[in-house]
Protein backbone atom coordinates (compact mmCIF):
# COMPACT_ATOMS: atom_id res chain seq x y z
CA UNK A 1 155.46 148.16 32.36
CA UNK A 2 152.82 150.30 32.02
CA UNK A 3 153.27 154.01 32.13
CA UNK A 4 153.24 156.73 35.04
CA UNK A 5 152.24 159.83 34.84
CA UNK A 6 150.65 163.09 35.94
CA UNK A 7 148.24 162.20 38.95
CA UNK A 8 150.05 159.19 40.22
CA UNK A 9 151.58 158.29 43.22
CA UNK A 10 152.79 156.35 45.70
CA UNK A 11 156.29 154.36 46.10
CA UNK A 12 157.08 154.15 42.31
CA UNK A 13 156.33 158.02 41.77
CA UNK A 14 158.77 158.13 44.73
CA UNK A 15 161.42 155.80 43.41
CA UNK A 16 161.21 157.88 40.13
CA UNK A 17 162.22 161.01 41.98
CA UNK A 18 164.97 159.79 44.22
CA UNK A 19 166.15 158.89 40.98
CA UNK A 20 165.72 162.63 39.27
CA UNK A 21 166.82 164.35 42.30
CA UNK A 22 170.05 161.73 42.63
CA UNK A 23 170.95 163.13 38.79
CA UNK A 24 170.09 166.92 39.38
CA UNK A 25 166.62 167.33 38.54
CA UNK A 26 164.51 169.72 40.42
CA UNK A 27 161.39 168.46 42.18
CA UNK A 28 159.05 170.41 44.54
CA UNK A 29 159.42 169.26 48.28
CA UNK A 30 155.50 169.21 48.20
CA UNK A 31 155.56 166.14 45.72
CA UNK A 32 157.87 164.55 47.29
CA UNK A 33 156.42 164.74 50.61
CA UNK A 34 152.84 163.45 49.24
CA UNK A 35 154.72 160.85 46.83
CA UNK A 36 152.82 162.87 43.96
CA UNK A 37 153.41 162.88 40.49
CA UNK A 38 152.54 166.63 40.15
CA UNK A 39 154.13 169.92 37.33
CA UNK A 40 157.68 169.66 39.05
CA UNK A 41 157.98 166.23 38.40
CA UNK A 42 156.25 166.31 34.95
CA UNK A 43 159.02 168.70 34.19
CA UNK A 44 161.86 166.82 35.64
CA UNK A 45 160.92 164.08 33.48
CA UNK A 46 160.30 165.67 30.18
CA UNK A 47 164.03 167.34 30.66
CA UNK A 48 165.57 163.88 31.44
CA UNK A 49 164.31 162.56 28.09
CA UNK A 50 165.06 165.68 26.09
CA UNK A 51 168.90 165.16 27.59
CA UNK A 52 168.73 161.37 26.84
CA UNK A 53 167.87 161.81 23.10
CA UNK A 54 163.93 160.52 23.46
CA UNK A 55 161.15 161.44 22.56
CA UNK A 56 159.42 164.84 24.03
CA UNK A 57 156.74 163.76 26.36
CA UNK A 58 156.24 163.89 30.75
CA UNK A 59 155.58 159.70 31.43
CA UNK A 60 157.71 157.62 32.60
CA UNK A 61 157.17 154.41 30.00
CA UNK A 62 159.49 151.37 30.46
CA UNK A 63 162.07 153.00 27.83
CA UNK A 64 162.41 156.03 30.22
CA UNK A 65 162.74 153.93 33.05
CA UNK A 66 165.28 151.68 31.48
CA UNK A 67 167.19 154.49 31.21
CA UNK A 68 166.76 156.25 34.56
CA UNK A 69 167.93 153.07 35.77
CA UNK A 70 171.24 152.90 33.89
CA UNK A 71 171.97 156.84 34.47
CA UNK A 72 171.57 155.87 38.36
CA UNK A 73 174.84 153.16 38.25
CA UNK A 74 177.90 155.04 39.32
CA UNK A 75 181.34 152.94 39.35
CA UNK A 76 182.10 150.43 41.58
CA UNK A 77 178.43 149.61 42.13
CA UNK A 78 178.93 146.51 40.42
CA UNK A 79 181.34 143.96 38.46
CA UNK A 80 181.30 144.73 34.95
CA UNK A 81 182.12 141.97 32.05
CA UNK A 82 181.30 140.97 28.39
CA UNK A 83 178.10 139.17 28.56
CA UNK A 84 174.78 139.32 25.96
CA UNK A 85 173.29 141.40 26.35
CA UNK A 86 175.87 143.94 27.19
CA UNK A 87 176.19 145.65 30.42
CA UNK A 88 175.04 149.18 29.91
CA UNK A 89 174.57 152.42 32.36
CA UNK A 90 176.26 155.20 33.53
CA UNK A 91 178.85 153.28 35.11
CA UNK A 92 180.18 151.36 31.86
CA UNK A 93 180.23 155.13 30.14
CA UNK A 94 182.37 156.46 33.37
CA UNK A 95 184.95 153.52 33.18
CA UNK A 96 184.95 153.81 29.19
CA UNK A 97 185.60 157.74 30.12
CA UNK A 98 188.53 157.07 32.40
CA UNK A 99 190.12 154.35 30.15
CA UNK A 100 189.96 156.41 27.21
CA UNK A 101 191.70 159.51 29.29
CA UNK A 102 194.64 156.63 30.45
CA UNK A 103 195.30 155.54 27.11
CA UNK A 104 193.18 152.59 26.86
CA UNK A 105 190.62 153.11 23.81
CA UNK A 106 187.33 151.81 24.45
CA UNK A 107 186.27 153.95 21.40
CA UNK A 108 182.81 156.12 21.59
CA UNK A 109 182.23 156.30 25.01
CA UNK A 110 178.41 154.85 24.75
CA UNK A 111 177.77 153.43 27.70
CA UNK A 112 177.93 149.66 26.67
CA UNK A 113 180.48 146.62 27.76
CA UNK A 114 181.49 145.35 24.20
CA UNK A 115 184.22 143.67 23.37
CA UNK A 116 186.35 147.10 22.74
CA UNK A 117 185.61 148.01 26.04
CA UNK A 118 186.95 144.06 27.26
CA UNK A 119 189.91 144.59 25.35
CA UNK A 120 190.92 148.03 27.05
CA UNK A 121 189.69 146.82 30.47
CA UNK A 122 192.61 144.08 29.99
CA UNK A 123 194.90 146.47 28.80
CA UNK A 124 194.47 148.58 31.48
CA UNK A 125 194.73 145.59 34.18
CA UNK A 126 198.05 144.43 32.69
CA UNK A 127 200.07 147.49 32.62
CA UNK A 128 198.90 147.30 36.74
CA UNK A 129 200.03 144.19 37.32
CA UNK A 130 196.74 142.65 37.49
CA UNK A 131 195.32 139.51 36.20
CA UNK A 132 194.12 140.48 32.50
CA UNK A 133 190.66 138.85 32.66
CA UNK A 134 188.33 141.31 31.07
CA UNK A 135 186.30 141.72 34.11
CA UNK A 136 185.64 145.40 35.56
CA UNK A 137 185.74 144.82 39.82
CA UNK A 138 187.05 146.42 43.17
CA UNK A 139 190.39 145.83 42.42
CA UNK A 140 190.38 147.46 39.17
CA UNK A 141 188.13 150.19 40.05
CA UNK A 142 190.91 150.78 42.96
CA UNK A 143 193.79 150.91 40.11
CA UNK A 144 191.38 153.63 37.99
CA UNK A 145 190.56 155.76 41.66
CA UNK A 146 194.38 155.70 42.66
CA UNK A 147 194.86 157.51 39.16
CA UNK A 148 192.09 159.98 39.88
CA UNK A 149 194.76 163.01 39.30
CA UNK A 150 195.79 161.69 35.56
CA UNK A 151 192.12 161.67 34.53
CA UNK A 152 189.98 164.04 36.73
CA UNK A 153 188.90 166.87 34.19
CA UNK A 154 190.70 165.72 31.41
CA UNK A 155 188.53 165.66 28.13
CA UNK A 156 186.69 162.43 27.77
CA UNK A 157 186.47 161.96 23.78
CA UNK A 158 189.61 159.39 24.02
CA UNK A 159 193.13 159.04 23.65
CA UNK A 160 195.32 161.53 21.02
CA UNK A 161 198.52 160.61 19.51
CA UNK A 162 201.72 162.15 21.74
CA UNK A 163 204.03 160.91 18.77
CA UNK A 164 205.97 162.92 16.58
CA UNK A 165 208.16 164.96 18.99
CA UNK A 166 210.92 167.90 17.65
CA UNK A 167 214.29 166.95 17.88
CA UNK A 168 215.10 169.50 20.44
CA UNK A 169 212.03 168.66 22.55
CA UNK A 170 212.99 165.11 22.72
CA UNK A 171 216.71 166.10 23.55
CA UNK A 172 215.32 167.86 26.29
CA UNK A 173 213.26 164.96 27.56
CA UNK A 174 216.53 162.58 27.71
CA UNK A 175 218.96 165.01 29.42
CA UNK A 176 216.11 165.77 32.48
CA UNK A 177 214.86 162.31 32.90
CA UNK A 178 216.65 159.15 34.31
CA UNK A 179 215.48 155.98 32.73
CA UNK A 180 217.42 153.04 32.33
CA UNK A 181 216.24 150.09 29.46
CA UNK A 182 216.64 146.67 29.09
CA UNK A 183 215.74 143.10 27.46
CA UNK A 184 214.63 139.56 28.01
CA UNK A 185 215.53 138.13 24.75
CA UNK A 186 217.93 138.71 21.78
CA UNK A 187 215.36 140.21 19.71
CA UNK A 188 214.52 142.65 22.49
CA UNK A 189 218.08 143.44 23.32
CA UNK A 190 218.84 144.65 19.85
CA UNK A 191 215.73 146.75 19.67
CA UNK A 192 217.09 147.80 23.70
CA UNK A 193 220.77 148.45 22.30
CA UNK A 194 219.05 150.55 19.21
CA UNK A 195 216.84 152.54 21.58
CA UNK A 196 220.23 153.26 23.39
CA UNK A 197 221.52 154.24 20.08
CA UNK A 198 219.37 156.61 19.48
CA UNK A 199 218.97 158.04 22.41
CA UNK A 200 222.70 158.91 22.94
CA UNK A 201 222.58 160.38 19.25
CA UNK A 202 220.18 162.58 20.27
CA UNK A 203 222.21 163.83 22.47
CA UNK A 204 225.26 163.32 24.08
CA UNK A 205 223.83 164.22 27.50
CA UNK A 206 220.93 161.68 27.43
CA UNK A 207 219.97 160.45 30.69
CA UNK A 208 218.69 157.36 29.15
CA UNK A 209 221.07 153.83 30.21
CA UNK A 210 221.28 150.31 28.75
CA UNK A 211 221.58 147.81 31.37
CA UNK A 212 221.96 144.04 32.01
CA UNK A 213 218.93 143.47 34.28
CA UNK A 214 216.20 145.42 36.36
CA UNK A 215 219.02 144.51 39.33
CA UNK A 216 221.09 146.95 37.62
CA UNK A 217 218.97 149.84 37.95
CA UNK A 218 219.89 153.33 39.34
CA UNK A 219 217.97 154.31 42.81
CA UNK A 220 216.98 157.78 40.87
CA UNK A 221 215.61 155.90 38.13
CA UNK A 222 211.89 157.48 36.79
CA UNK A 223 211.14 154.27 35.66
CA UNK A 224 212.96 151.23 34.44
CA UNK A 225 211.11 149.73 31.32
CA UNK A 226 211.85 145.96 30.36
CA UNK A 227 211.32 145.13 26.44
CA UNK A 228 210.32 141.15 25.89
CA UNK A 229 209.43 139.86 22.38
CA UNK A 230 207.10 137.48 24.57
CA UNK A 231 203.97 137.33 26.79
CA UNK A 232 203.91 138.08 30.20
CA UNK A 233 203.77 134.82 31.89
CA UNK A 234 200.47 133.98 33.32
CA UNK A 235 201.17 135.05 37.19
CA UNK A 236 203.52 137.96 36.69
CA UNK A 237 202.86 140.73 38.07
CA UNK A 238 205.05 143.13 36.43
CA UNK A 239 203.07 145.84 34.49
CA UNK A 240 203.06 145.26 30.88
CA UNK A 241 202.34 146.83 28.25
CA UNK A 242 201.61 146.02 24.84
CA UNK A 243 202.92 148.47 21.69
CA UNK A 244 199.96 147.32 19.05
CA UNK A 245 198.73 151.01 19.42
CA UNK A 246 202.16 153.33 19.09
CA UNK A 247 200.04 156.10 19.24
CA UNK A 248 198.32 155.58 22.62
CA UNK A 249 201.80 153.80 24.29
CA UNK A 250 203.01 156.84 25.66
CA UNK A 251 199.72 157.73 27.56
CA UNK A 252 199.58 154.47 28.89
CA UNK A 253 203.06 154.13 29.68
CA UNK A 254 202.81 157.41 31.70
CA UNK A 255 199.59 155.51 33.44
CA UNK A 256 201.66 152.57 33.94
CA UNK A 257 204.36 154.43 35.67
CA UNK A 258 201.93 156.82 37.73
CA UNK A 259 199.98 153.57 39.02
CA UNK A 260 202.97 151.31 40.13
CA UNK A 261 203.83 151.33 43.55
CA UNK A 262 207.68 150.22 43.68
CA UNK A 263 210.39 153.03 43.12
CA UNK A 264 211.70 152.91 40.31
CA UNK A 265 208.72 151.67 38.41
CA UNK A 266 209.37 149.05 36.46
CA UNK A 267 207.03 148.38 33.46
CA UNK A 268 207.30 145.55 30.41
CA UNK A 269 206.95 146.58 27.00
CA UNK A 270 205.97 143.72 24.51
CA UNK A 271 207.06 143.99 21.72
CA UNK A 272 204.84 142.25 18.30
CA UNK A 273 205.07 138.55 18.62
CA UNK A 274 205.87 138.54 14.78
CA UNK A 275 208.99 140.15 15.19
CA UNK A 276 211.50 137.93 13.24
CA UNK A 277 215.59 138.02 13.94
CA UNK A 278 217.95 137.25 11.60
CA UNK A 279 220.70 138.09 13.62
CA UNK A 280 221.51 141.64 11.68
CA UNK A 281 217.80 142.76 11.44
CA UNK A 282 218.23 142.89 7.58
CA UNK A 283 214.89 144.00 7.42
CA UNK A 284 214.75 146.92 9.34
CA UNK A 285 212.11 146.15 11.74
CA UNK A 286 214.37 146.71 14.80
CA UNK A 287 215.57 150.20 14.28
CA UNK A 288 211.72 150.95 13.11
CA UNK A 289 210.27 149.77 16.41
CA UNK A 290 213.33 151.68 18.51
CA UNK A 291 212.42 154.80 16.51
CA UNK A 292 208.62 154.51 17.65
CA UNK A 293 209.62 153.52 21.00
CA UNK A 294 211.79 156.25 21.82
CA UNK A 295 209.68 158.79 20.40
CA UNK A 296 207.13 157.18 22.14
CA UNK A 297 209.23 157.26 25.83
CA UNK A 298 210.23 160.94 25.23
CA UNK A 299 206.50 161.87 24.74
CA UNK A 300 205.94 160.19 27.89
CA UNK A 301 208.06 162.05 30.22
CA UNK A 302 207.74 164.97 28.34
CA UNK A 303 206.48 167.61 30.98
């Protein structure tokens, strides 16, 4: 395109600041009564590079407009997938943001729909109950605005590790919250029975229960959490979640819980695929992966 500057107008030089005044800049109601391209909007411009990282100068060259064009996209304005080239705007940097609050890493926040950013967006459907398809519409938009009180004003940069809780704080998590645990499969139940283990050495007061089925659940349950050494089947829509980051799980096992609508929430844990049982768990895995998982649980709930 060719460039527009100082002198010009007409609808473009009015496009241009509908698009500066939409993002905060500051342009004289003169110019944009006369459609001008006058000092105030000179100056609107050369601030919107220097914030965007380009190079000082007051046009508006196709790189500049690229750019106002992607800051303008606000979430929900349209469905967002992997494709080449890569989504990019405000909107992808907002819903890498929000993920990255939730638990789900997109990494750097930068604005573009990679394949990090597919992998958290599926992530982030299946621990709703949604069909895990990668692709960013309404309905997942609606999950991430229901949870507008988990991320609203929380730091962007990403996820931290909760992990690594004292003995007394995670004593204190078990004897004040009600959660009852259990399995779909014999590897799963002895990881479940472990968990149990655990918890009750912790202490003796633990609010934390080992039953049969999600039927057997108490009505003043905080959540009821389901451990499977499988996939979720295709049309389930029980929220699961997957443990191949411990250090984000409790996060996004606190997102899980906040988004689901039943009472108790009930939310699937998958456990690795590779898991192998021997029937004695010679190996150790089992008590390994009930250590992380309760520490991760009690980091959850801890309030």
């Amino acid at each position: 395109m060719e460039a527009i500057r100082a002198g010009a107008s007409g609808a473009a030089v009015s496009d241009i600041q509908d698009r500066l005044g939409a993002l905060g800049y500051h342009i004289d109601q003169r110019e944009l009564d006369d459609q001008s391209f006058g000092e105030s909007t000179e100056q609107a411009v050369a601030k919107f590079r220097l914030d965007h990282g380009m190079s000082l100068g007051t046009e508006v060259d196709a790189a500049t407009w690229m750019s106002l064009v992607d800051e303008g996209y606000q979430l929900g304005d349209r469905t967002l997938y992997l494709r080449l080239p890569n989504f990019h705007g405000n909107d992808v940097k907002q819903l890498q943001e929000r993920l990255n609050i939730l638990g789900f890493s997109c990494g750097d926040p930068d604005g573009y729909y990679g394949v990090f950013t597919e992998s958290a967006v599926k992530q982030f459907q299946e621990s709703q109950g949604e069909l895990a398809d990668g692709m960013a519409f309404q309905d997942t938009f609606d999950d991430i605005e229901r949870l507008h009180h988990v991320w609203s004003g929380k730091q962007a940069a990403g996820p931290h590790p909760m992990g690594g809780m004292s003995f007394a704080r995670a004593a204190g998590v078990l004897e004040g919250t009600r959660i009852s645990i259990t399995a779909e499969d014999p590897i799963s139940r002895n990881v479940a029975g472990r968990i149990w283990n655990l918890a009750s050495a912790t202490s003796e007061r633990s609010c934390l229960d080992l039953i049969d089925g999600v039927g057997a659940s108490h009505p003043d349950d905080e959540v009821v959490l389901v451990l499977a050494s499988s996939h979720l089947p295709r049309h389930s829509k029980v929220p699961n979640l997957a443990i191949d980051d411990i250090d984000t799980l409790p996060q996004r096992l606190r997102t899980a819980c906040e988004g689901v609508l039943g009472v108790p929430p009930v939310v699937r844990i998958e456990l690795p695929l590779g898991l192998e049982y021997d029937g004695t768990f010679t190996t150790g895995d089992a008590q390994t992966f009930a250590v992380m998982l309760l520490d991760a649980i009690c980091a959850a709930f801890d309030r």
